[in-house]
N, C-alpha and C. Protein backbone atom coordinates (compact mmCIF):
# COMPACT_ATOMS: atom_id res chain seq x y z
N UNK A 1 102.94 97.69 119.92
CA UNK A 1 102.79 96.28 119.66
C UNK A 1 103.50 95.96 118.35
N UNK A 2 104.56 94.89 117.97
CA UNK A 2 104.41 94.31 117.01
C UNK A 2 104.04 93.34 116.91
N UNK A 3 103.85 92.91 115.48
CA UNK A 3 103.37 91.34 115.14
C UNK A 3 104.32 90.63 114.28
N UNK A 4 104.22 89.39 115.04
CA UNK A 4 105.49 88.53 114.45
C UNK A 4 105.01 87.43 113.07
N UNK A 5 105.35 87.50 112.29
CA UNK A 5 105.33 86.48 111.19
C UNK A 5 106.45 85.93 110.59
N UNK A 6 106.93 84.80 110.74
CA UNK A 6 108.55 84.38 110.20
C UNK A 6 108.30 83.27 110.07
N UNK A 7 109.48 82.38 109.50
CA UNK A 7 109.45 81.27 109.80
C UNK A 7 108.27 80.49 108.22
N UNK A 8 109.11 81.01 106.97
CA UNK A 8 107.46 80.86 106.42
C UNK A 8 106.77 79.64 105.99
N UNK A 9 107.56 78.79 106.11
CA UNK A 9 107.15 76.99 106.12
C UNK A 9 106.57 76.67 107.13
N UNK A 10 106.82 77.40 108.52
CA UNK A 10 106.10 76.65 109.82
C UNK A 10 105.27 77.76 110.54
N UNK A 11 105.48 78.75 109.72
CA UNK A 11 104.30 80.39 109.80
C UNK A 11 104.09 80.30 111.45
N UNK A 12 105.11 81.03 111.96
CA UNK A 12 104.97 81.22 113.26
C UNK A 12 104.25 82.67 113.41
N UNK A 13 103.46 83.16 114.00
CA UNK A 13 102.56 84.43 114.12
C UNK A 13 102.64 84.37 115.66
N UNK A 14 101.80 85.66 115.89
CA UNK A 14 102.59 86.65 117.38
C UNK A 14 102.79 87.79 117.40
N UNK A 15 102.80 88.57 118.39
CA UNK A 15 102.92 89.75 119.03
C UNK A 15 104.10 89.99 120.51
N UNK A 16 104.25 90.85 120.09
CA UNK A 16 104.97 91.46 121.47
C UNK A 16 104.51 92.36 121.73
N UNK A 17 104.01 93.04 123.07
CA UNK A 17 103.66 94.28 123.62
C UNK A 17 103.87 94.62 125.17
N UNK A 18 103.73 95.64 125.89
CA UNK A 18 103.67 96.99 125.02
C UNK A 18 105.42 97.07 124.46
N UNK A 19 105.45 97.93 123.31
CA UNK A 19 106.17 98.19 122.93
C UNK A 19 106.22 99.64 122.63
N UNK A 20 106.90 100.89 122.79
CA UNK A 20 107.81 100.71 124.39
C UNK A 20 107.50 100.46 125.30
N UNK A 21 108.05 99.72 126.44
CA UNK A 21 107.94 99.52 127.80
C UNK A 21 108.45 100.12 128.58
N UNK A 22 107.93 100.40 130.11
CA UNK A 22 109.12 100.86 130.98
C UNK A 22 109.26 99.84 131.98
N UNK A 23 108.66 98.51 131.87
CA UNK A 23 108.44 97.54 132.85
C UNK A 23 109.04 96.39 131.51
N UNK A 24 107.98 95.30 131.52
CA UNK A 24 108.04 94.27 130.69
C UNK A 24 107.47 94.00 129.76
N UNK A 25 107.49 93.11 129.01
CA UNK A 25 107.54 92.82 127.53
C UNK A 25 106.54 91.44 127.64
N UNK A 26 105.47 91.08 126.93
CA UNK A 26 104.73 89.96 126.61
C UNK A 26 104.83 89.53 125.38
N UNK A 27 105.68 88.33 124.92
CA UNK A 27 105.28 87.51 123.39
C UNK A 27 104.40 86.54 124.05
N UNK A 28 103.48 86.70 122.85
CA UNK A 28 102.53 84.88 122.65
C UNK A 28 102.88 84.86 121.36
N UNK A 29 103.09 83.74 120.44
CA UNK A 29 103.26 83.03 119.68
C UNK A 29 102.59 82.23 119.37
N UNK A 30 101.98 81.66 118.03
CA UNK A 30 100.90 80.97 117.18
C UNK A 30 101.26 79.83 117.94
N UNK A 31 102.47 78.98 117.97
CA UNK A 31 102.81 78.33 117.88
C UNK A 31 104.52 77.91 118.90
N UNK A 32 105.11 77.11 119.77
CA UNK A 32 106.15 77.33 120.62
C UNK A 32 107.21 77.35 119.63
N UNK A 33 107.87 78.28 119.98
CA UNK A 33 109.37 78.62 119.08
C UNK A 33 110.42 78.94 120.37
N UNK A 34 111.58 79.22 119.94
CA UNK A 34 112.59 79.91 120.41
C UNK A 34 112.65 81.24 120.57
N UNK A 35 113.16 82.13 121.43
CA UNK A 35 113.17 83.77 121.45
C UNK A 35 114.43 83.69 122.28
N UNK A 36 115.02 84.69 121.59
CA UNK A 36 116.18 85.53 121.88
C UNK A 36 116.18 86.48 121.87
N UNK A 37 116.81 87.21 123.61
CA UNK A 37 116.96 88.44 123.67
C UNK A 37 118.41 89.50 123.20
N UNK A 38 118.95 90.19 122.40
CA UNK A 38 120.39 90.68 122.15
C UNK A 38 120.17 92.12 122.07
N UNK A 39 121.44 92.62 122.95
CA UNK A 39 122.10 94.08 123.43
C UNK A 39 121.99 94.40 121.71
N UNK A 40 122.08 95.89 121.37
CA UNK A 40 122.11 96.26 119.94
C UNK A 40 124.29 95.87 119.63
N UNK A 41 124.56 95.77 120.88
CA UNK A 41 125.81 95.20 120.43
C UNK A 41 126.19 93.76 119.98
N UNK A 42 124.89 93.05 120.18
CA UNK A 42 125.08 91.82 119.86
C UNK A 42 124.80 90.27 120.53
N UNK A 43 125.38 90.83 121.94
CA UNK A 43 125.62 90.07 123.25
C UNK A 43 124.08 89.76 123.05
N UNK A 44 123.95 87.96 123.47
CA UNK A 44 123.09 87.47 123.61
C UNK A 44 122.58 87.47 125.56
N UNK A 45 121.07 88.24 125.80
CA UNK A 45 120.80 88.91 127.03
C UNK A 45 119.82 86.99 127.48
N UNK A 46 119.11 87.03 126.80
CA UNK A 46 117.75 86.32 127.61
C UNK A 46 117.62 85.16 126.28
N UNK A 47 117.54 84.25 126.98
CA UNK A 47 116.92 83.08 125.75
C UNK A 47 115.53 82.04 126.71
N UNK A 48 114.58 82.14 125.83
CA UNK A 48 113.58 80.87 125.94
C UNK A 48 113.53 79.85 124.79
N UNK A 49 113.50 78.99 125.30
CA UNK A 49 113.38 77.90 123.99
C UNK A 49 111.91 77.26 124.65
N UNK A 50 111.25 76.72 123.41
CA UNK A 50 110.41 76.11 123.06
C UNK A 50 109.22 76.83 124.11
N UNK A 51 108.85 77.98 123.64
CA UNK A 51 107.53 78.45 124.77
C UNK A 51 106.60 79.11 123.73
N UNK A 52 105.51 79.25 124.38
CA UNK A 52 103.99 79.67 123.67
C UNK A 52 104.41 81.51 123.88
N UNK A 53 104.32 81.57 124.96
CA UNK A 53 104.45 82.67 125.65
C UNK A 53 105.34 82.97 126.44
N UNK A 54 106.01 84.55 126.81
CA UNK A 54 106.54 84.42 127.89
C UNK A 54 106.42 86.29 127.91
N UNK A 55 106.88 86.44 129.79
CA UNK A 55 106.38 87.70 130.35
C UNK A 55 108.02 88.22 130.45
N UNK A 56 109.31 89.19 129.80
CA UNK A 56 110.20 89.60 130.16
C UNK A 56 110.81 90.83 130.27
N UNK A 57 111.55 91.30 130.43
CA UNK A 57 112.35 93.01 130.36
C UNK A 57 112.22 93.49 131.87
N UNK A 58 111.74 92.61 132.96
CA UNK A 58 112.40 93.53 134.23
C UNK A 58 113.72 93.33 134.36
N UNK A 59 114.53 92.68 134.21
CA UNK A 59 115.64 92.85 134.07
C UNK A 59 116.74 93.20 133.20
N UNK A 60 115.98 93.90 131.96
CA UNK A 60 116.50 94.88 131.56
C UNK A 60 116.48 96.21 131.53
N UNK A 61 117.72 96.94 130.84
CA UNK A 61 118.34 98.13 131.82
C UNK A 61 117.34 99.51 130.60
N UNK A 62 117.20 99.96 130.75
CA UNK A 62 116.50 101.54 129.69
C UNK A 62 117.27 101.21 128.29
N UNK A 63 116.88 100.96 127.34
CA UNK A 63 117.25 101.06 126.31
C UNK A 63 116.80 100.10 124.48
N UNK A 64 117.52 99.70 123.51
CA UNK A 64 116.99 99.44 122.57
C UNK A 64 117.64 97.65 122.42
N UNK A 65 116.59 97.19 122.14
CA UNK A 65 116.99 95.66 122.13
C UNK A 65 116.70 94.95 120.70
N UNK A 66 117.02 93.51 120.38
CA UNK A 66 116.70 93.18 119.27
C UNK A 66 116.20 91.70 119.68
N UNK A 67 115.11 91.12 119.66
CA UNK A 67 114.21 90.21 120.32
C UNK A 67 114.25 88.96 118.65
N UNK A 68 114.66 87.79 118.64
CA UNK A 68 114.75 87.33 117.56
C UNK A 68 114.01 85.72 117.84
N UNK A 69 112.77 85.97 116.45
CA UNK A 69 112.35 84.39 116.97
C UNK A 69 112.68 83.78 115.40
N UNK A 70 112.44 82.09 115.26
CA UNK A 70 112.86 82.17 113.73
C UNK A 70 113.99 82.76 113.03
N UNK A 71 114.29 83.52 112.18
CA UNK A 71 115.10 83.90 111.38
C UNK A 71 114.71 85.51 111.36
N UNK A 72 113.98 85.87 112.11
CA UNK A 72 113.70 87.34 112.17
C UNK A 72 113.89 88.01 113.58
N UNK A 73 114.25 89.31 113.48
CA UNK A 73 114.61 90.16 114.50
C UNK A 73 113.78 91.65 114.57
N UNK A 74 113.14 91.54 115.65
CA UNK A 74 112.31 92.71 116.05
C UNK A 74 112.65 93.63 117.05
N UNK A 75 112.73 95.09 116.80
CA UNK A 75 112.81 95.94 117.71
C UNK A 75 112.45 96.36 118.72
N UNK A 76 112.58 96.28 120.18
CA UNK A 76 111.81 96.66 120.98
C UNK A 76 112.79 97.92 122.40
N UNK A 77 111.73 98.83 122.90
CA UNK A 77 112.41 99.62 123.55
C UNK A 77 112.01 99.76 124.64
N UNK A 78 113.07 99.42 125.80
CA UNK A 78 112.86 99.75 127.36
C UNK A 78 113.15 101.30 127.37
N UNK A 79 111.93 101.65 128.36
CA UNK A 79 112.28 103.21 128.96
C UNK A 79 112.32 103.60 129.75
């Protein structure tokens, strides 16, 4: 699991889990923000805008991602 805190004027809080996965990925968020999914190369994979929550990673492939809400970027790993 991590926990998300960013954003520090509009203190967005949250979790993602499980982290690692071999299926999918759950954020809830304090509050609806933006999330972005990006390859460790960069390439932007998955975007939600404006959600509380959301359920994703079956359609991603085994490997290491960088999940970005706010101005911060969190690690997460398909296996």
């Amino acid at each position: 699991m991590i926990s998300i805190s960013s954003e520090a004027n509009g203190e967005v809080k949250g979790t993602i889990y499980p982290n690692p996965s071999n299926e999918t990925f759950k954020v809830e968020l304090s509050k609806p923000s933006n999330i972005t999914v990006y390859s460790l190369d960069g390439q932007q994979l998955l975007e939600y805008k404006n959600i509380g929550s959301v359920v994703f990673g079956e359609q991603l492939k085994a490997g290491v991602y960088l999940v970005k809400t706010g101005n911060t970027f969190y690690k997460i790993v398909k296996e």
